[in-house]
C-alpha atoms as a PDB file:
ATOM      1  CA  UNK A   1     -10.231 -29.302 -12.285  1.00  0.00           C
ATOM      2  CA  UNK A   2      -8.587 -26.123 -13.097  1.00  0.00           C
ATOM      3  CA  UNK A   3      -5.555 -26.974 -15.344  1.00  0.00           C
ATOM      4  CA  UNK A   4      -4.278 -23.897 -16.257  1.00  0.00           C
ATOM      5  CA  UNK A   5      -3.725 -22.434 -12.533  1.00  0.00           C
ATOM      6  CA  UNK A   6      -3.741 -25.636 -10.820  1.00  0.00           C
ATOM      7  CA  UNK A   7      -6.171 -27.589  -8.374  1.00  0.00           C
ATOM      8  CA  UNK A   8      -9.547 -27.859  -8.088  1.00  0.00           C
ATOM      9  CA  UNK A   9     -11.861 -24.807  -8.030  1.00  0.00           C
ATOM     10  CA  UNK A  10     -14.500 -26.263  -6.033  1.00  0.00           C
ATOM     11  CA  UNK A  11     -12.092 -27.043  -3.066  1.00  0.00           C
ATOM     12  CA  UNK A  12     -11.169 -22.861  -3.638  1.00  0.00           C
ATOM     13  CA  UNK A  13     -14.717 -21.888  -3.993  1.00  0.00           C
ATOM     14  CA  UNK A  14     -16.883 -23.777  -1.910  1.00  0.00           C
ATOM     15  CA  UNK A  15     -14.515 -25.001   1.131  1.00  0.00           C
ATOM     16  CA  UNK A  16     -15.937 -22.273   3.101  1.00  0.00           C
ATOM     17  CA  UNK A  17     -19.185 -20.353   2.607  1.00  0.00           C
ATOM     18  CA  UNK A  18     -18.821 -16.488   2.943  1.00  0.00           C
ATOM     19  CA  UNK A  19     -21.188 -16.421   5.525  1.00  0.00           C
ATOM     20  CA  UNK A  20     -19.510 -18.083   7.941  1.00  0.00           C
ATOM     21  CA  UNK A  21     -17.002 -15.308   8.078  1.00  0.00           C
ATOM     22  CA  UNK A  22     -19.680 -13.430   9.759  1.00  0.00           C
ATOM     23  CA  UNK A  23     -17.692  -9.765  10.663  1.00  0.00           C
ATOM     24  CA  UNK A  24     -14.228 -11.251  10.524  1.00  0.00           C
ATOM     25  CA  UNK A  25     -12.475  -8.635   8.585  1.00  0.00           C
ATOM     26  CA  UNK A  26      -9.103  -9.841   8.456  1.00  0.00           C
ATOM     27  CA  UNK A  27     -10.407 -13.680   7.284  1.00  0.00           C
ATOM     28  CA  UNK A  28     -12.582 -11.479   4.495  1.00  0.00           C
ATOM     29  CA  UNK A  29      -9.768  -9.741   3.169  1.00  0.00           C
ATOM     30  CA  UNK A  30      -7.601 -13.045   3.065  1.00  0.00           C
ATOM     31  CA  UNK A  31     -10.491 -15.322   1.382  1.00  0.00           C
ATOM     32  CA  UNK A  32     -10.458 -12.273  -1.503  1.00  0.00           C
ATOM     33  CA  UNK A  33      -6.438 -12.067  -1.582  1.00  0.00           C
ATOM     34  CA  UNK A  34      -6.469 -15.747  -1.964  1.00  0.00           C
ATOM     35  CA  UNK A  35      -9.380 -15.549  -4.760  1.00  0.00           C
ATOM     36  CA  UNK A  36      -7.766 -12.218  -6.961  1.00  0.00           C
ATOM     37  CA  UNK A  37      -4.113 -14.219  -6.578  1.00  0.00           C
ATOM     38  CA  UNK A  38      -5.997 -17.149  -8.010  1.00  0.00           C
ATOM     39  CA  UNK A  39      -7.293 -14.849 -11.331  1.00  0.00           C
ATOM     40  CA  UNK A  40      -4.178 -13.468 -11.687  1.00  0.00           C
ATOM     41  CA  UNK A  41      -2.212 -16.490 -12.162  1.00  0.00           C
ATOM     42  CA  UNK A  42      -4.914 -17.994 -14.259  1.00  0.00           C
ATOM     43  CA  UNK A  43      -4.622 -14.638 -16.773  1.00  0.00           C
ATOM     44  CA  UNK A  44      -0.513 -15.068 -16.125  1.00  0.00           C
ATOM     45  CA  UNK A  45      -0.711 -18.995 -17.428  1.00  0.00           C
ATOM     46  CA  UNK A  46      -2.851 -17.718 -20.556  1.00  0.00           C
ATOM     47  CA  UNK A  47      -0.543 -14.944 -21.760  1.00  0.00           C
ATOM     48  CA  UNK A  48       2.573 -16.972 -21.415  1.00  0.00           C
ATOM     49  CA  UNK A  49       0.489 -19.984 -23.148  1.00  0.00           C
ATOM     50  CA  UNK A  50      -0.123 -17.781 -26.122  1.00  0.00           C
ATOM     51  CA  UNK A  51       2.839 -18.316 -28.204  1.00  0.00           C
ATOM     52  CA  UNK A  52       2.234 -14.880 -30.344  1.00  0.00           C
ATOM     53  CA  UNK A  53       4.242 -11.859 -29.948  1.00  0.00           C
ATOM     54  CA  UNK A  54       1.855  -9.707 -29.593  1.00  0.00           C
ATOM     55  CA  UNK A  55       1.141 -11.483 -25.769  1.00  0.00           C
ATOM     56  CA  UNK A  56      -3.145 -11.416 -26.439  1.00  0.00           C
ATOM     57  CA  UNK A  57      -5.484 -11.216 -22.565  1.00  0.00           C
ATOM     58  CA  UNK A  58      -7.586 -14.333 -21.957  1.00  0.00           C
ATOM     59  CA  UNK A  59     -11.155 -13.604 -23.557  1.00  0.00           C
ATOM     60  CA  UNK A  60     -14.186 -14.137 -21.963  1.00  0.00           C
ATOM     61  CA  UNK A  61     -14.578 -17.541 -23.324  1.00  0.00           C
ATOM     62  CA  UNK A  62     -11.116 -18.479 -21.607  1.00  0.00           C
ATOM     63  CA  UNK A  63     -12.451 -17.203 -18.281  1.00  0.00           C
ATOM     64  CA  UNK A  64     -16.146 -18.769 -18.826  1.00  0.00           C
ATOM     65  CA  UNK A  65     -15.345 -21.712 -16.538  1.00  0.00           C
ATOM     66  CA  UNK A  66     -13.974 -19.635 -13.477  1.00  0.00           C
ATOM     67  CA  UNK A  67     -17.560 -17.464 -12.980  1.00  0.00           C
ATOM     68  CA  UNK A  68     -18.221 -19.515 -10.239  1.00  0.00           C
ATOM     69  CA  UNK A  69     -14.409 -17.829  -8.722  1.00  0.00           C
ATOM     70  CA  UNK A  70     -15.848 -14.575  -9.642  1.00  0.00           C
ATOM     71  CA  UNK A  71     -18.931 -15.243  -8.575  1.00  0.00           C
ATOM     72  CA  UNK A  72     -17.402 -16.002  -5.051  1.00  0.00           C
ATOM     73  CA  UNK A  73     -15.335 -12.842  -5.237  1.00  0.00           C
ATOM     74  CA  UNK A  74     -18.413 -10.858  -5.716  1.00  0.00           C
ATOM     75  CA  UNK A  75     -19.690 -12.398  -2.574  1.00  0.00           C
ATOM     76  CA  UNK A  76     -16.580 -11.849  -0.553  1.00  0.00           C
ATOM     77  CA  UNK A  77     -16.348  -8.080  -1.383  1.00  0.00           C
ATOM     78  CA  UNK A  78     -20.380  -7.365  -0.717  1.00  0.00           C
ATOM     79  CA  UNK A  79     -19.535  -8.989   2.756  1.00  0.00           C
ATOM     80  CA  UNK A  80     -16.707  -7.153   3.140  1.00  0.00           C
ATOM     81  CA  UNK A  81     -19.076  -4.428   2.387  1.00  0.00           C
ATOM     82  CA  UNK A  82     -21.889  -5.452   5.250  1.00  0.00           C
ATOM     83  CA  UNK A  83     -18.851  -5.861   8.096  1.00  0.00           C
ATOM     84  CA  UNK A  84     -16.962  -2.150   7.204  1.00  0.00           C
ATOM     85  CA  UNK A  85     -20.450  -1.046   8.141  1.00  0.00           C
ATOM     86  CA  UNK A  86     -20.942  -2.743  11.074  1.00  0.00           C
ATOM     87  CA  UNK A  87     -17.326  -1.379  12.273  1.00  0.00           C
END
């Protein structure tokens, strides 16, 4: 379970495989919206968590447990990749 952002990252990651997207641009482009919007509020929850002033970015080792979000990204965007070709 994803505390920091909320929900369950499996239900974000793995509800729908990238393949079955198949061309659909406009799906593409939401499924990576959805996934960057995701990061962001992740990175937004551990700045405002850190209760220096000087504000620190999540490290890697904050972000370890989210590769498989990345991971998904990655996926989405070489896709996205394949169908701009295929135009």
């Amino acid at each position: 379970v994803d505390r920091v952002a909320g929900g369950n990252l499996i239900s974000i990651y793995a509800s729908r495989s990238v393949e079955s997207f198949g061309d659909d641009w406009e799906a593409l482009q939401i499924e990576k919206g959805s996934i960057k919007r995701r990061l962001r509020a992740f990175d937004a929850c551990v700045v405002a968590g850190n209760n220096s002033s000087n504000k620190q970015e999540p490290t890697k080792e904050d972000k370890k447990h989210l590769r498989p979000l990345y991971l998904r990204l990655a996926k989405v965007k070489r896709q996205m990749r394949v169908a701009e070709t295929s135009r």
